[in-house]
PDB file of N, CA and C in Angstrom:
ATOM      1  N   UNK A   1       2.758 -11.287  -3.588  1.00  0.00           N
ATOM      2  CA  UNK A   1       1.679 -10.327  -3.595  1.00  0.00           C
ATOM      3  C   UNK A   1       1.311  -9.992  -5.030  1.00  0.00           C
ATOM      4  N   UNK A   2       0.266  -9.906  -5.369  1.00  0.00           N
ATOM      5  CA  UNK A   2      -0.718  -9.874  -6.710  1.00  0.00           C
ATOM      6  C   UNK A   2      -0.413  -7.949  -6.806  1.00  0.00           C
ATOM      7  N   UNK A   3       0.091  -7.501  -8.055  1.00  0.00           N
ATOM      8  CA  UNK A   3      -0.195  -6.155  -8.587  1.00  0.00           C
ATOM      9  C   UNK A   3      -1.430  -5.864  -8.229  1.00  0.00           C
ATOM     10  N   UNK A   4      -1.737  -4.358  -7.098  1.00  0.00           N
ATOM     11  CA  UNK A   4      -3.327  -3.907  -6.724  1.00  0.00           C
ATOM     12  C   UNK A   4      -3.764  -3.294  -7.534  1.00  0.00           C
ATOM     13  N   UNK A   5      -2.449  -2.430  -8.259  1.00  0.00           N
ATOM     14  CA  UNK A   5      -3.070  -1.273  -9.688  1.00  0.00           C
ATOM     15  C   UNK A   5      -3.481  -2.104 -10.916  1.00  0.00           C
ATOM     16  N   UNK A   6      -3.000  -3.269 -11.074  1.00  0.00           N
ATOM     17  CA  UNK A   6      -3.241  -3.945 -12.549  1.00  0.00           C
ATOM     18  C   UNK A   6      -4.829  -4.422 -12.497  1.00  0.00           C
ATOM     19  N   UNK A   7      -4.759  -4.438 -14.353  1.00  0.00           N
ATOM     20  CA  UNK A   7      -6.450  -4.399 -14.577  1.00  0.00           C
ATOM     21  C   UNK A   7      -7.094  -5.915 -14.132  1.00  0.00           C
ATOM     22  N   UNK A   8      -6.315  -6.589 -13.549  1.00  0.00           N
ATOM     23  CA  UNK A   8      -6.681  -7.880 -12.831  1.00  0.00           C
ATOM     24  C   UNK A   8      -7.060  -7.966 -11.462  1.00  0.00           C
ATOM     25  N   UNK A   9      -7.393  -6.810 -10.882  1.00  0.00           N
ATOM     26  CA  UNK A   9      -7.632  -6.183  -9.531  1.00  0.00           C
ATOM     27  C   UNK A   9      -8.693  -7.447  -8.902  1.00  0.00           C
ATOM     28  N   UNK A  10      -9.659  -7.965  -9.541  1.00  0.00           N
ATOM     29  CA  UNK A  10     -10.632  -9.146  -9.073  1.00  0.00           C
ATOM     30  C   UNK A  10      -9.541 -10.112  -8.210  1.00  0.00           C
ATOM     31  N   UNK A  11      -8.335 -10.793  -8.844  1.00  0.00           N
ATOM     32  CA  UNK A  11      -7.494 -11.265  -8.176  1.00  0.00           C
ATOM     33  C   UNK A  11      -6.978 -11.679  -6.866  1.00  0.00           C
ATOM     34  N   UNK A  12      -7.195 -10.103  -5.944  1.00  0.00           N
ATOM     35  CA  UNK A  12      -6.616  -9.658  -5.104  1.00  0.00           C
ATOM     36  C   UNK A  12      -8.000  -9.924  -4.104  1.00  0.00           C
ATOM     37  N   UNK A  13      -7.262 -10.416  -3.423  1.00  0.00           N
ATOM     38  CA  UNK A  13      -8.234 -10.855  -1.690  1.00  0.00           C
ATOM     39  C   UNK A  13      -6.926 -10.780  -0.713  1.00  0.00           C
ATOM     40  N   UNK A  14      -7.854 -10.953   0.472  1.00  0.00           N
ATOM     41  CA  UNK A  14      -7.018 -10.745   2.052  1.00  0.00           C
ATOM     42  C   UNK A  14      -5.757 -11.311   1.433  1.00  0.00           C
ATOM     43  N   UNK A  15      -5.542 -12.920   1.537  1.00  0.00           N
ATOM     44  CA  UNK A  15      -4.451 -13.621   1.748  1.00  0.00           C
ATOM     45  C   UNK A  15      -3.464 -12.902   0.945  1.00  0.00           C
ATOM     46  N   UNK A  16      -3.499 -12.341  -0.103  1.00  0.00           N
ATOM     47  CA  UNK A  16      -2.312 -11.725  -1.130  1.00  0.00           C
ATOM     48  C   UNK A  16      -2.529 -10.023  -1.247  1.00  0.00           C
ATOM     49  N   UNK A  17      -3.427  -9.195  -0.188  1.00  0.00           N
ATOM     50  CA  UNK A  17      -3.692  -7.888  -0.669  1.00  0.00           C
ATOM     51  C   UNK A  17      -2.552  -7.536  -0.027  1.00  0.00           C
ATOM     52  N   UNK A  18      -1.858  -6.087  -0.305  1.00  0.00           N
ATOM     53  CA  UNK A  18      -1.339  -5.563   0.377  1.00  0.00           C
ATOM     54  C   UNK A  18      -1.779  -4.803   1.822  1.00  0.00           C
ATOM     55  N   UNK A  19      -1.110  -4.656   2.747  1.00  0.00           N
ATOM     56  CA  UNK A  19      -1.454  -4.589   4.288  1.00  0.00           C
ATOM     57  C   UNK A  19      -0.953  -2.671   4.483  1.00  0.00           C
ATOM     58  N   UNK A  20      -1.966  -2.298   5.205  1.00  0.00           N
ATOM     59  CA  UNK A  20      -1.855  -0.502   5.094  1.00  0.00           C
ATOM     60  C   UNK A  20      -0.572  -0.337   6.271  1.00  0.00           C
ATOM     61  N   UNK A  21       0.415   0.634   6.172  1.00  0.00           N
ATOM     62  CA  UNK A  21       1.514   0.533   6.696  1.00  0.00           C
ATOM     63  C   UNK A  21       1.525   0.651   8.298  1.00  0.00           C
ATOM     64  N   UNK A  22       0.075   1.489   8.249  1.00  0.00           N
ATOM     65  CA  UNK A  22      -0.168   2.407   9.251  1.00  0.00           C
ATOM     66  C   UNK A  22      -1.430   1.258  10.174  1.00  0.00           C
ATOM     67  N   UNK A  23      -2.342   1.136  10.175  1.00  0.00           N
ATOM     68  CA  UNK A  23      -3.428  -0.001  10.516  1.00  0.00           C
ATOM     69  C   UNK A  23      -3.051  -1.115  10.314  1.00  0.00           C
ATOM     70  N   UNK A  24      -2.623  -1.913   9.237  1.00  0.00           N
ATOM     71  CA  UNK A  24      -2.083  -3.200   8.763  1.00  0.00           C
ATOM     72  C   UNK A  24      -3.375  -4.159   8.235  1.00  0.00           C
ATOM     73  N   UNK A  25      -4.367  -2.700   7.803  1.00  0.00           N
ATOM     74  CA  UNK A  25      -5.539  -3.615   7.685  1.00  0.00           C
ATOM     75  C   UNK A  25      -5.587  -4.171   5.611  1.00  0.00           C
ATOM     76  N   UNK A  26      -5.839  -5.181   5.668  1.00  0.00           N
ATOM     77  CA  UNK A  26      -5.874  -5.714   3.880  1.00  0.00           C
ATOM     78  C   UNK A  26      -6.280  -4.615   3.154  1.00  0.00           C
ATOM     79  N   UNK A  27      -5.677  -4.618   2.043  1.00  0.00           N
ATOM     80  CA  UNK A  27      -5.990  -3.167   1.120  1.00  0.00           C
ATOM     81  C   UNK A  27      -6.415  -4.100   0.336  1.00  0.00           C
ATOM     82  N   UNK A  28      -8.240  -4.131  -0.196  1.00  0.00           N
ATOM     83  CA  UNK A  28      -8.891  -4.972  -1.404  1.00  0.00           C
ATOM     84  C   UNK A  28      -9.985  -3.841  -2.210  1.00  0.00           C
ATOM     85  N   UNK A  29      -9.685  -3.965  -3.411  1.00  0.00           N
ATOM     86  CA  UNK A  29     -10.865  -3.043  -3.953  1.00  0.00           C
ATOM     87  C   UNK A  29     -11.229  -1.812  -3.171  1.00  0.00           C
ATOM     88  N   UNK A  30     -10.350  -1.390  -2.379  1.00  0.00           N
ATOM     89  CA  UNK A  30     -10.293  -0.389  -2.124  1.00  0.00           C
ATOM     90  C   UNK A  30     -10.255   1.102  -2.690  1.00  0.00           C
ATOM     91  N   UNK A  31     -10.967   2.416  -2.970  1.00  0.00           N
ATOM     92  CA  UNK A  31     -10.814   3.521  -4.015  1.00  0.00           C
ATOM     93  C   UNK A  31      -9.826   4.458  -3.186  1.00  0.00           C
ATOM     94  N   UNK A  32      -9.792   4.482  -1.843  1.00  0.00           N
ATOM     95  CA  UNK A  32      -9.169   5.410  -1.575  1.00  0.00           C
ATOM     96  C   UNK A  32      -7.546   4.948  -1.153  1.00  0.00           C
ATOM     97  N   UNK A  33      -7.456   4.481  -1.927  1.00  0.00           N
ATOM     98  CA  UNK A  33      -5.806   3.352  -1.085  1.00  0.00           C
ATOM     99  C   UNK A  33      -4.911   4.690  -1.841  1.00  0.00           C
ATOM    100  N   UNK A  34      -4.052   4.853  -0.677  1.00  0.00           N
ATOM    101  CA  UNK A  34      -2.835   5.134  -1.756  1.00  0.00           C
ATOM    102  C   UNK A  34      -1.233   3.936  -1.032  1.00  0.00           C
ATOM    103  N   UNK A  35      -0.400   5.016  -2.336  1.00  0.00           N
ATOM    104  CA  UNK A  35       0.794   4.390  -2.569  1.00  0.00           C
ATOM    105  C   UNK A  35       2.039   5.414  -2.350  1.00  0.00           C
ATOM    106  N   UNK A  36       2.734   4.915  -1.590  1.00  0.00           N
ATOM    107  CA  UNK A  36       4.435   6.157  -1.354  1.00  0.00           C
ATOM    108  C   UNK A  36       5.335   5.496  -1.891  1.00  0.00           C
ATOM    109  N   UNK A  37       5.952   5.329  -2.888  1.00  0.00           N
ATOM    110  CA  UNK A  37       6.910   4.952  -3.292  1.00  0.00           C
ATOM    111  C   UNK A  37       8.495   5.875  -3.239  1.00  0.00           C
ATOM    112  N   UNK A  38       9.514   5.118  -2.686  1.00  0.00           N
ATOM    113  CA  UNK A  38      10.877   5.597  -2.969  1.00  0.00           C
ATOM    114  C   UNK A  38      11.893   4.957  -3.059  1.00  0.00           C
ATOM    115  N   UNK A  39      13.311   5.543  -2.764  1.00  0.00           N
ATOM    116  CA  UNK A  39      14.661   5.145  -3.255  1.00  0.00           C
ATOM    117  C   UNK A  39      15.424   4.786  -1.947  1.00  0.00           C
ATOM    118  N   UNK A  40      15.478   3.633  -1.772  1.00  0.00           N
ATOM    119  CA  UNK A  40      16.654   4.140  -0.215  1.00  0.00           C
ATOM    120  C   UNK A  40      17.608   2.866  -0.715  1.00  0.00           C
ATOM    121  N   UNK A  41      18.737   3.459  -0.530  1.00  0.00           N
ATOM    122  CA  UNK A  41      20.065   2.516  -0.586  1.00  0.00           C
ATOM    123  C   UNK A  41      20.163   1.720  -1.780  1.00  0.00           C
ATOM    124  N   UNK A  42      19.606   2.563  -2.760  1.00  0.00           N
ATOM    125  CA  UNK A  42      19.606   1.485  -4.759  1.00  0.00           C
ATOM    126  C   UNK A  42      18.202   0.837  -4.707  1.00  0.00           C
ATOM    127  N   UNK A  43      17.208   0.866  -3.263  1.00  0.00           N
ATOM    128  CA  UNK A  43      15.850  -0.342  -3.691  1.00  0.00           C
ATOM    129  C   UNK A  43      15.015   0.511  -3.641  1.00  0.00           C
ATOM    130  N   UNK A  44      13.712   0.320  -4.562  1.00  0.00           N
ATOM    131  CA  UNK A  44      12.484   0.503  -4.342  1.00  0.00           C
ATOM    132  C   UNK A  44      12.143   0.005  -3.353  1.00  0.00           C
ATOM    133  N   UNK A  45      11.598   1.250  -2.434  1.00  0.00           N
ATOM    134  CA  UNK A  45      10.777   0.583  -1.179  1.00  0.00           C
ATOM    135  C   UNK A  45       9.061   1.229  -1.578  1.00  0.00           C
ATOM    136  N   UNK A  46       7.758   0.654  -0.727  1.00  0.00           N
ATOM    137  CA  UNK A  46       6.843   0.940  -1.512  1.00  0.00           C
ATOM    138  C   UNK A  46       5.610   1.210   0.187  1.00  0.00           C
ATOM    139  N   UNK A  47       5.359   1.626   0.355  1.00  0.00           N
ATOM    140  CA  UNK A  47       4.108   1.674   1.526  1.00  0.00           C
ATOM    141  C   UNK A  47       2.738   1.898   1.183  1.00  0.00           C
ATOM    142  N   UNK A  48       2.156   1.114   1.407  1.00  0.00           N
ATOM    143  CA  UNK A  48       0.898   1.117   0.756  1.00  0.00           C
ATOM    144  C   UNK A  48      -0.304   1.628   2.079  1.00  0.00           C
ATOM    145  N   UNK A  49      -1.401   2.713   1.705  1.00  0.00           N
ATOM    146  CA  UNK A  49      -2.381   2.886   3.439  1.00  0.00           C
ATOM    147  C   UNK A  49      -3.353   2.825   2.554  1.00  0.00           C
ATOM    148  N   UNK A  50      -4.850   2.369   3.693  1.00  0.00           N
ATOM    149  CA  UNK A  50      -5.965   2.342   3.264  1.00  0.00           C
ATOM    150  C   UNK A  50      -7.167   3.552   2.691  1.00  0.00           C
ATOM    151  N   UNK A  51      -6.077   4.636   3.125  1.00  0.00           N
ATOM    152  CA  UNK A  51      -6.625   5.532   3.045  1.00  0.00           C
ATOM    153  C   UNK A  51      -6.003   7.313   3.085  1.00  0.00           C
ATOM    154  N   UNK A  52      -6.777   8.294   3.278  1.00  0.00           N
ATOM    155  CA  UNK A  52      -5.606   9.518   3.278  1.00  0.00           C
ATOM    156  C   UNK A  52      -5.804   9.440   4.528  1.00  0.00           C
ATOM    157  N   UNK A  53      -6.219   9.482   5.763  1.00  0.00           N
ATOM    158  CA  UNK A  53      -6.308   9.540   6.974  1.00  0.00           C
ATOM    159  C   UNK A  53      -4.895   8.223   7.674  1.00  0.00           C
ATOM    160  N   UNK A  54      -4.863   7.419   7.132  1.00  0.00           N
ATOM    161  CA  UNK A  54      -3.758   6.457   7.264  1.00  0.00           C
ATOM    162  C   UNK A  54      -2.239   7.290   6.452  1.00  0.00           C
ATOM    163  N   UNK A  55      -2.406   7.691   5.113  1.00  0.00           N
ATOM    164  CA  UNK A  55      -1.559   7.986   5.222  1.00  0.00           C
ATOM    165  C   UNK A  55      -0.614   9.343   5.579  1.00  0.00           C
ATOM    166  N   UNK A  56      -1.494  10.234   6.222  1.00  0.00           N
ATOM    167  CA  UNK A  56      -1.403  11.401   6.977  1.00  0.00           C
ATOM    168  C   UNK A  56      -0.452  11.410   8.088  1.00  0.00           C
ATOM    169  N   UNK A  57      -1.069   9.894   8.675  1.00  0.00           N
ATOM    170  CA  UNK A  57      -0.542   9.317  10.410  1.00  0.00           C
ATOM    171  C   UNK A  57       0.812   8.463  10.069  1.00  0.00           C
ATOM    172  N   UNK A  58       1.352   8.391   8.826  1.00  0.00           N
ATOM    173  CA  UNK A  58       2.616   7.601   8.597  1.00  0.00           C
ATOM    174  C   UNK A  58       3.646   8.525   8.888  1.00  0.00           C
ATOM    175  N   UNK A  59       4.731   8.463   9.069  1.00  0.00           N
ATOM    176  CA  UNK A  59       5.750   8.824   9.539  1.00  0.00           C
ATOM    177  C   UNK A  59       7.354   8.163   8.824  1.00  0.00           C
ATOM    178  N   UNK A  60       7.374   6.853   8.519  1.00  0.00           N
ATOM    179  CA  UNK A  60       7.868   5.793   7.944  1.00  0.00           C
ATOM    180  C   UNK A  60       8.936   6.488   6.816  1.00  0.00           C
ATOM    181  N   UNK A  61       8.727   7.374   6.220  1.00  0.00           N
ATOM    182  CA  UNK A  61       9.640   7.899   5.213  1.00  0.00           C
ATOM    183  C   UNK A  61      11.237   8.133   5.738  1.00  0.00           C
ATOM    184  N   UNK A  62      12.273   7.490   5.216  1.00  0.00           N
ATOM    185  CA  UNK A  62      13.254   7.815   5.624  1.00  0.00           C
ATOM    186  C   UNK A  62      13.898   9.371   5.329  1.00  0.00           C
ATOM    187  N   UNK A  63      14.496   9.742   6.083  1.00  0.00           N
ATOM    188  CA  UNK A  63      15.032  11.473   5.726  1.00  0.00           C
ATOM    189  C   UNK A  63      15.324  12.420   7.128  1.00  0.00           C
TER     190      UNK A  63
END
């Protein structure tokens, strides 16, 4: 998967975008994408949604 934040963002299409955790729909040039990043068991884990309405409806956080 291609970095979505890096200034090479043109890059990024379906086949390599990241997929919203919640819909699973391609995250491309997207403005409203966000990102949850955390710690579980020593790894970065990372969830990426298409949107705040996607990531409202996530649940996925361990705790």
């Amino acid at each position: 998967m291609v970095d979505p934040t890096s200034d090479l963002g043109e890059e990024v299409d379906e086949s390599n975008a990241p997929r919203c955790a919640v819909c699973d729909r391609p995250i491309v040039r997207d403005p409203t994408h966000r990102v949850v990043t955390w710690i579980d068991d020593g790894r970065i884990e990372v969830a990426h949604f298409c949107g705040p309405e996607c990531r409202e409806a996530w649940s996925g956080l361990p705790g």
